[in-house]
Protein backbone atom coordinates (compact mmCIF):
# COMPACT_ATOMS: atom_id res chain seq x y z
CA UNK A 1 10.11 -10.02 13.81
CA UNK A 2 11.75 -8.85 10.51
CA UNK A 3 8.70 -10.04 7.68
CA UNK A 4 9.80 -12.09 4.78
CA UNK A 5 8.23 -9.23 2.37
CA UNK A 6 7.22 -5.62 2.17
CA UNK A 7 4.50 -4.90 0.17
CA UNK A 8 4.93 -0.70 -0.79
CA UNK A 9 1.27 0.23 -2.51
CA UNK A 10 -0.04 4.25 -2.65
CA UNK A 11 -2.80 5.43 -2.93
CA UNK A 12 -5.84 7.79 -1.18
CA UNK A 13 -9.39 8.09 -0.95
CA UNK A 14 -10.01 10.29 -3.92
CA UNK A 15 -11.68 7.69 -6.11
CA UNK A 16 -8.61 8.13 -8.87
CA UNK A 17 -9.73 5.47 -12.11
CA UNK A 18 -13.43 5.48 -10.55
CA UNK A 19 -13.93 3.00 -7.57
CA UNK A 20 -10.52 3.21 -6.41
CA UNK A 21 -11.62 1.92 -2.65
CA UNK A 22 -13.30 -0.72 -4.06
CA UNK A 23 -10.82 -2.33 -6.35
CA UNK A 24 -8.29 -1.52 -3.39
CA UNK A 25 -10.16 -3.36 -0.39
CA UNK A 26 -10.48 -6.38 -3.05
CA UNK A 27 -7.05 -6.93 -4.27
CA UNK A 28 -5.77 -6.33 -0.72
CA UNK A 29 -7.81 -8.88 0.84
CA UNK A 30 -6.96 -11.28 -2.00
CA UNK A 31 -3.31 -10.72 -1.52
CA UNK A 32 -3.74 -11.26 2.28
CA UNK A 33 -5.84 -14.57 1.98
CA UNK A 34 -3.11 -15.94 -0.26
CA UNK A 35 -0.17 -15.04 1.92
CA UNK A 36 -1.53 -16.18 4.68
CA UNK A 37 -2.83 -19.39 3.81
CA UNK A 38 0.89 -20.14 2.35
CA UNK A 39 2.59 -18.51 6.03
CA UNK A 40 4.21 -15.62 4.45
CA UNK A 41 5.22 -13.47 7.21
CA UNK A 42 4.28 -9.90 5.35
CA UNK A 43 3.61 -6.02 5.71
CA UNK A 44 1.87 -3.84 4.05
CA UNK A 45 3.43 -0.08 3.50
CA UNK A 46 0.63 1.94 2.49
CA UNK A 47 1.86 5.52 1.53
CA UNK A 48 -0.87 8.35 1.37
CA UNK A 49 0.61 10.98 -0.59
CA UNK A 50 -0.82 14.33 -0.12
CA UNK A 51 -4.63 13.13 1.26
CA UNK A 52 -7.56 14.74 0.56
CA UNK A 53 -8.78 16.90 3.72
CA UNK A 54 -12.81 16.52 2.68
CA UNK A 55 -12.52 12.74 2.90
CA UNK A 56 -11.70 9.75 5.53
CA UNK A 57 -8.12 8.54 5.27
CA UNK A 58 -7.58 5.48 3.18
CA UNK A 59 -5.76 3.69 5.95
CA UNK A 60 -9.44 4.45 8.16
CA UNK A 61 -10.79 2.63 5.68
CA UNK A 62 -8.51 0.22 5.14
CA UNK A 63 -8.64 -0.87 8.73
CA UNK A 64 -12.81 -0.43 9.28
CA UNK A 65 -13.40 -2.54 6.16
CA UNK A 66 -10.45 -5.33 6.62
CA UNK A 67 -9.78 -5.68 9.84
CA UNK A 68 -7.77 -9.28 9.53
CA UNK A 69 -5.40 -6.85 7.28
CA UNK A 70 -4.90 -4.20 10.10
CA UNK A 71 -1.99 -6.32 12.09
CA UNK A 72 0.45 -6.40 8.95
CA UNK A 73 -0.48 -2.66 7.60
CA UNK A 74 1.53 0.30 8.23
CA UNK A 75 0.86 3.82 7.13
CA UNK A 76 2.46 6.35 6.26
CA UNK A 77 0.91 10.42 5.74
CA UNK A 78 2.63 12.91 3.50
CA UNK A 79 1.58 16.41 4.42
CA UNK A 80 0.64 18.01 1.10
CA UNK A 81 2.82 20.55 1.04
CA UNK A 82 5.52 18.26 0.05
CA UNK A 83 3.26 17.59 -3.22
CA UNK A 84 3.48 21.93 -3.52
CA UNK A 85 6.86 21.37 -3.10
CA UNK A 86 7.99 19.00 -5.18
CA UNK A 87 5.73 19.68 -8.04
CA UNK A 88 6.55 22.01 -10.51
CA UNK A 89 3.16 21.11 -12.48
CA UNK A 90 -0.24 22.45 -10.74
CA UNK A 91 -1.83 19.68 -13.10
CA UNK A 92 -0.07 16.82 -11.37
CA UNK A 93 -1.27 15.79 -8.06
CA UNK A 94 -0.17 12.90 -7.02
CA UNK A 95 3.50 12.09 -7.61
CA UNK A 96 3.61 8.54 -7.27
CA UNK A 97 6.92 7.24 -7.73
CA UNK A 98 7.63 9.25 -4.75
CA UNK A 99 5.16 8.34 -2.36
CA UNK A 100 6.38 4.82 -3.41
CA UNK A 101 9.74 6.08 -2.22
CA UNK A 102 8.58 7.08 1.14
CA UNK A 103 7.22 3.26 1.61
CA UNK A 104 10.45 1.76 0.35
CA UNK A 105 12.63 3.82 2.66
CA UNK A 106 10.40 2.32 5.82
CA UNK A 107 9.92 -1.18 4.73
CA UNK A 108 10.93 -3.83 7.07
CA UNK A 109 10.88 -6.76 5.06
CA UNK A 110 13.93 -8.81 3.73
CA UNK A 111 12.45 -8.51 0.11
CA UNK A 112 10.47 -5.83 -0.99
CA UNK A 113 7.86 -5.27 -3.91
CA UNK A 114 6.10 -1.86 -5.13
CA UNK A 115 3.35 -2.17 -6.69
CA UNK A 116 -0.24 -0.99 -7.74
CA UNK A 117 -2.68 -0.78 -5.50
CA UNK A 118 -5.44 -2.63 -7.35
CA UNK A 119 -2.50 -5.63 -8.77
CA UNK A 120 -3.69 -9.24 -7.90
CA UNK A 121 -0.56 -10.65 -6.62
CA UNK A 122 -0.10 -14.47 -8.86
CA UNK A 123 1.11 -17.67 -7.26
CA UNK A 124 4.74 -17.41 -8.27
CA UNK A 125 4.51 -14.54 -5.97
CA UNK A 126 2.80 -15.48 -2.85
CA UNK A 127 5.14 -18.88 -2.63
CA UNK A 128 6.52 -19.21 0.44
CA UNK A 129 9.38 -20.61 -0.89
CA UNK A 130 10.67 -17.84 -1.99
CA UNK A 131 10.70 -15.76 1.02
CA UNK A 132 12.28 -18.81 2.77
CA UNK A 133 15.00 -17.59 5.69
C-alpha cells in the first residue's frame, strides 16, 4: 500500500545540539501517536548520513526504544565517503540537505514532508483530511 505521507527526517547517533536521541525518540513517538490515532497511513524515511562507526546506528535505536514505530520506518545508510566526497569543507560533517535528498528520492508516500528530526508535528498537519485519497 502506497502511504498517504512520507515523513523524510536525518539524523545519527552523535548527540548533535546535546541529547539528540532523546529529543528524537520523543518527537517521533508524538508524531506517531497523533497519526495514528487520526488513521494516517504514514512512513518514516530516516536518512543516516555518514554514521558514526564508535556508536549504535540511530535506526537500532530507533527500533529497540519504539518498537510500535518500527512497521512504518525505513532507513536508509550513507557510507561516509560520500560526505569526503561531496564536502569540500573538513569542518562540515554532516551535509544535511543532502541526506534529506536521499530520503526524498525513496519516499513512497503521495505527499511528502522534510523535516527536523526533533519538530512536533501540529494538528493542521496530522489531519487526516488532508491526506484523504
Amino acid at each position: 500500500m502506497t502511504p498517504s505521507l512520507s515523513i523524510v527526517v536525518t539524523g545519527r547517533n552523535d548527540g548533535h545540539g546535546g541529547d539528540f536521541n532523546g529529543r528524537f525518540l520523543r518527537t517521533l513517538a508524538f508524531n506517531h501517536d497523533r497519526l495514528t490515532e487520526r488513521g494516517v497511513e504514514y512512513e518514516v524515511v530516516l536518512v543516516e548520513w555518514a554514521p558514526p562507526t564508535d556508536r549504535r546506528r540511530l535506526c537500532d535505536v530507533v527500533r529497540e526504544s519504539l518498537p510500535r514505530v518500527a512497521p512504518v520506518l525505513t532507513t536508509y545508510l550513507v557510507d561516509p565517503r560520500y560526505q569526503d566526497a561531496c564536502s569540500l569543507n573538513a569542518r562540515v560533517k554532516y551535509l544535511e540537505f543532502l541526506a534529506k535528498n536521499v530520503g526524498i528520492r525513496r519516499a513512497r508516500g503521495r505527499a511528502i514532508l522534510t523535516t527536523n528530526a526533533d519538530i512536533y508535528l501540529g494538528r493542521g498537519v496530522v489531519d487526516a483530511e488532508h491526506f484523504a485519497a
